[in-house]
Protein backbone atom coordinates (compact mmCIF):
# COMPACT_ATOMS: atom_id res chain seq x y z
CA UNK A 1 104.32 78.37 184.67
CA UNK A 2 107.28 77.32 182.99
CA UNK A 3 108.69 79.87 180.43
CA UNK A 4 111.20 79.12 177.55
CA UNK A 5 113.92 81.36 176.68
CA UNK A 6 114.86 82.23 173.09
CA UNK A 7 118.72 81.76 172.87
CA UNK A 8 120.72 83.42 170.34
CA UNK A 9 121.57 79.86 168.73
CA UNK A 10 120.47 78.57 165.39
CA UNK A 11 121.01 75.09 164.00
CA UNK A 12 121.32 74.85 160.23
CA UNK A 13 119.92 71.58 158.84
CA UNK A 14 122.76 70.40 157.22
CA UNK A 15 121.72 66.51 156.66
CA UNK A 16 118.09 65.24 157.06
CA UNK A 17 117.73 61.38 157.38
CA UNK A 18 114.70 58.39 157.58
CA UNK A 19 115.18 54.77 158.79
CA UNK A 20 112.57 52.83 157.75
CA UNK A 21 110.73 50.25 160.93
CA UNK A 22 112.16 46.79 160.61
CA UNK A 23 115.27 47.31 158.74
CA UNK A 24 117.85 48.19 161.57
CA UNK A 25 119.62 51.17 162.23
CA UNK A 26 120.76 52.92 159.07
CA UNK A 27 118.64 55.28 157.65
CA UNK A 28 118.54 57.21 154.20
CA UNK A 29 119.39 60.74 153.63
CA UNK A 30 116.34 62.24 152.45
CA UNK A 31 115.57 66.42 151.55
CA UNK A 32 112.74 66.90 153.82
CA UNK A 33 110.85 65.31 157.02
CA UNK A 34 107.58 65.81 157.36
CA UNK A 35 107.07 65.97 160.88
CA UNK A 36 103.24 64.71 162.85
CA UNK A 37 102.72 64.40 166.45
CA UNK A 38 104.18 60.76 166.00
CA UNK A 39 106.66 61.43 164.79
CA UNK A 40 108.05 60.18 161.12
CA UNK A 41 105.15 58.27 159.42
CA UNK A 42 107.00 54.88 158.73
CA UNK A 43 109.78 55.39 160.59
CA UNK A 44 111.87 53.22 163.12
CA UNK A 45 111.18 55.72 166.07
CA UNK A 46 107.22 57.03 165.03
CA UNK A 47 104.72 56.34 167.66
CA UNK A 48 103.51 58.40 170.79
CA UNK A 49 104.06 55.35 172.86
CA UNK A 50 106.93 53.25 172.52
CA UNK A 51 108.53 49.87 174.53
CA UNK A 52 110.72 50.56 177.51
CA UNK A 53 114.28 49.23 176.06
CA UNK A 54 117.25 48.27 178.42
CA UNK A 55 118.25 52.53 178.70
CA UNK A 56 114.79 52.36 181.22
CA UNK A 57 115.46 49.29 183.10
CA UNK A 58 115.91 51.05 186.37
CA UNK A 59 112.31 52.34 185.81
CA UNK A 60 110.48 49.98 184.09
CA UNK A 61 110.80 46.23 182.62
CA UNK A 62 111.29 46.14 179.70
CA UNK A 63 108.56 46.17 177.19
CA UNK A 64 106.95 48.29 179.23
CA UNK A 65 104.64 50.88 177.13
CA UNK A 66 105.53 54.13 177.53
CA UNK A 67 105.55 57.54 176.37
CA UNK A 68 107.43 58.14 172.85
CA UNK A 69 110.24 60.86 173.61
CA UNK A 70 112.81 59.65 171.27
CA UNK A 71 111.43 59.61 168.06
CA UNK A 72 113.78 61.96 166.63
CA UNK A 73 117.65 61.52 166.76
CA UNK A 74 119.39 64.78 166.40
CA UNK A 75 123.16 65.28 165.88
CA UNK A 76 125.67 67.99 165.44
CA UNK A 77 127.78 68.71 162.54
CA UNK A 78 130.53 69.60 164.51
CA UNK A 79 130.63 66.99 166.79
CA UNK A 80 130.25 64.40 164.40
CA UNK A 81 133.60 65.91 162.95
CA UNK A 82 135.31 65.18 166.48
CA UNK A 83 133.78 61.77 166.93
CA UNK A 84 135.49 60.78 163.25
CA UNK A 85 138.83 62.53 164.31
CA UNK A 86 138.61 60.86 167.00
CA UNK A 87 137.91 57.41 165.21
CA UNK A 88 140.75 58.07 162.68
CA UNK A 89 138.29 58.81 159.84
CA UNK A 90 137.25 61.51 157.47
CA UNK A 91 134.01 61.89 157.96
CA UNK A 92 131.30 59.56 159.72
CA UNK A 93 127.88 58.86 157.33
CA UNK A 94 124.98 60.10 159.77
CA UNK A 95 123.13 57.11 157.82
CA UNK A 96 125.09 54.44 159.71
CA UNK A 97 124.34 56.29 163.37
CA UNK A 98 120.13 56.40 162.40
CA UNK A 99 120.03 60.05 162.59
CA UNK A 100 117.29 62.02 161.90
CA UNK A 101 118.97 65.70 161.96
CA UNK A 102 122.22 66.41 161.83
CA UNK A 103 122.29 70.61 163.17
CA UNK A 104 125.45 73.05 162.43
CA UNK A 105 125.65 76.18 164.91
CA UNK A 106 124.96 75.14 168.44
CA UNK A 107 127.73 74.67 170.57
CA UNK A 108 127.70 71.83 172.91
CA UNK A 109 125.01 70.51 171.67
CA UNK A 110 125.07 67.05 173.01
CA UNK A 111 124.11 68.89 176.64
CA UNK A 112 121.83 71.11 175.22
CA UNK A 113 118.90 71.09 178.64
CA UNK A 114 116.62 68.81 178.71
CA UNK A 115 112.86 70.28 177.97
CA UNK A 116 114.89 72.81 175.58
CA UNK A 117 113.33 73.14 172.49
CA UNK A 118 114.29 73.69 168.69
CA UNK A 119 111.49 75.71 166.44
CA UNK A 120 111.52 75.35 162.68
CA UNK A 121 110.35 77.96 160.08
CA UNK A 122 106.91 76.80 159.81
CA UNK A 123 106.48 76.34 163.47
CA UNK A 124 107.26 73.02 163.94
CA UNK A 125 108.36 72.41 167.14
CA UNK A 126 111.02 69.42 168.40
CA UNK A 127 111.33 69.16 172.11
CA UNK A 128 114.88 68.01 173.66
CA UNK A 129 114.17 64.78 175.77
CA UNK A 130 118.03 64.22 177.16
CA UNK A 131 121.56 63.02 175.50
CA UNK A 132 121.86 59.82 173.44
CA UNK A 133 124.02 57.71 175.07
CA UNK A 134 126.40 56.27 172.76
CA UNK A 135 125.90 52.19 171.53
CA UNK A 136 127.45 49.57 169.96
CA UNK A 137 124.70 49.29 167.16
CA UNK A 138 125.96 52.51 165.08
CA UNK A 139 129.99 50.60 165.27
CA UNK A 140 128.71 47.84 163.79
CA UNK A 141 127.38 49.97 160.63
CA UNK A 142 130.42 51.65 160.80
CA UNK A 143 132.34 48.45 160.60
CA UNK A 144 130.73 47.68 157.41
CA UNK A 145 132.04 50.57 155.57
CA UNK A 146 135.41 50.86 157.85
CA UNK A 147 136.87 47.39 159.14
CA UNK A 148 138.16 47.74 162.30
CA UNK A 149 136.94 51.26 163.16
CA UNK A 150 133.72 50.41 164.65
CA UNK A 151 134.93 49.43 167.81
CA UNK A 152 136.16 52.95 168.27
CA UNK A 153 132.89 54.51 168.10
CA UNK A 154 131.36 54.32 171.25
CA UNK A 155 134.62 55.89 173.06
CA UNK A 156 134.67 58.88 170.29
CA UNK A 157 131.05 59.18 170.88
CA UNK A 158 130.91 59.73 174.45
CA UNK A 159 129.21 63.30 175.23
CA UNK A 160 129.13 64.04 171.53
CA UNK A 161 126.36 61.27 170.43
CA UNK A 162 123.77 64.56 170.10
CA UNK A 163 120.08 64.16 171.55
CA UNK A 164 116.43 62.37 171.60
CA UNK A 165 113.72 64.39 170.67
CA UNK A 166 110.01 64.31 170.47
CA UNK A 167 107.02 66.37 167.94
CA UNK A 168 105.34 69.02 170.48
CA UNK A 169 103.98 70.78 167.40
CA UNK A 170 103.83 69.34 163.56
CA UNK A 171 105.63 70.84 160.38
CA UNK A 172 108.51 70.07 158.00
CA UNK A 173 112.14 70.53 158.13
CA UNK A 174 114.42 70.40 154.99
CA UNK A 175 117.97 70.95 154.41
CA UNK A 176 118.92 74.22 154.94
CA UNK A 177 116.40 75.21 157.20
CA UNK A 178 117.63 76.71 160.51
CA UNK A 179 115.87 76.15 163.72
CA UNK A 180 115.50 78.77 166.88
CA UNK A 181 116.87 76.63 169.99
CA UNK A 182 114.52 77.77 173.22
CA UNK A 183 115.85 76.85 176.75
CA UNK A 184 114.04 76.39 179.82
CA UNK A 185 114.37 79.67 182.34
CA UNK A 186 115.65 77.92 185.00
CA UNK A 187 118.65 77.47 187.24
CA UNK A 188 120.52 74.29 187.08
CA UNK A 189 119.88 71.71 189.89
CA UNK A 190 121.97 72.13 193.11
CA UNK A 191 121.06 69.74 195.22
């Protein structure tokens, strides 16, 4: 039976963020999510079964129906700082990348295991499917705010894009919160 480890890592909920279905990628910045088994009610990620996409094309055509294990994107605050030093910016608007969560206090987040999970004060419960990859969608919302930078996204973004998670057990999350990051008690792969 697998067994889940309580690290001594806490991610503070510094930014908390919707995008709405049918209206692209950038989301609003919103207080508190209110978190079912599908996800976000309304949201562009909510379901428990989703179409396969081109990141799954090894595995299954796409449009495939599938199980739902991104409907959360979840970012950290301080490598969202890197990605815009990187970029040549201040600051980039987690709005423009559709996050979800944006997390301060967990170090190397981005390769945080797979299966890990983050639990909230009220017991909700966000399981850690794998990294985001970066994409070009988020530098072309960047580009509308910052001609010229969005190009530069995807390079900054590589290994610092944060993670895809899915709703093992329902609650809320608002600002400020911090959530308890769990890791699978296992060693790593050696094949």
């Amino acid at each position: 039976m697998p067994v889940l480890l309580e690290t001594e890592f806490r991610g503070e909920v510094v930014w908390a963020g919707e995008t709405a279905a049918n209206t692209g990628i950038t989301g609003t910045e919103v207080q508190t999510l209110s978190l079912g088994f599908d996800g976000l009610t309304g949201e562009r990620h909510q379901g428990e079964n989703r179409t396969s996409c081109v990141r799954m094309r090894n595995l299954h055509p796409e449009g495939t129906i599938i199980r739902n294990v991104r409907q959360l994107s979840i970012l950290s605050a301080e490598e969202l700082a890197l990605i815009a030093a990187d970029m040549g910016l201040e600051q980039v608007d987690p709005a423009a990348l559709g996050a979800n969560l944006v997390l301060r206090g967990i170090p190397d987040f981005t390769y945080v295991p797979p299966s890990s999970r983050l639990r909230g004060p009220d017991g909700v419960t966000l399981t850690v499917d794998m990294e985001n990859r970066p994409c070009i969608f988020p530098g072309r919302e960047i580009d509308k705010h910052h001609a010229g930078f969005g190009p530069k996204f995807k390079p900054a973004a590589r290994g610092r894009r944060g993670i895809t998670a899915w709703v093992e057990c329902p609650g809320q999350l608002k600002t400020g919160d911090s959530l308890r990051l769990f890791v699978p008690d296992q060693r790593a792969w050696a094949p």
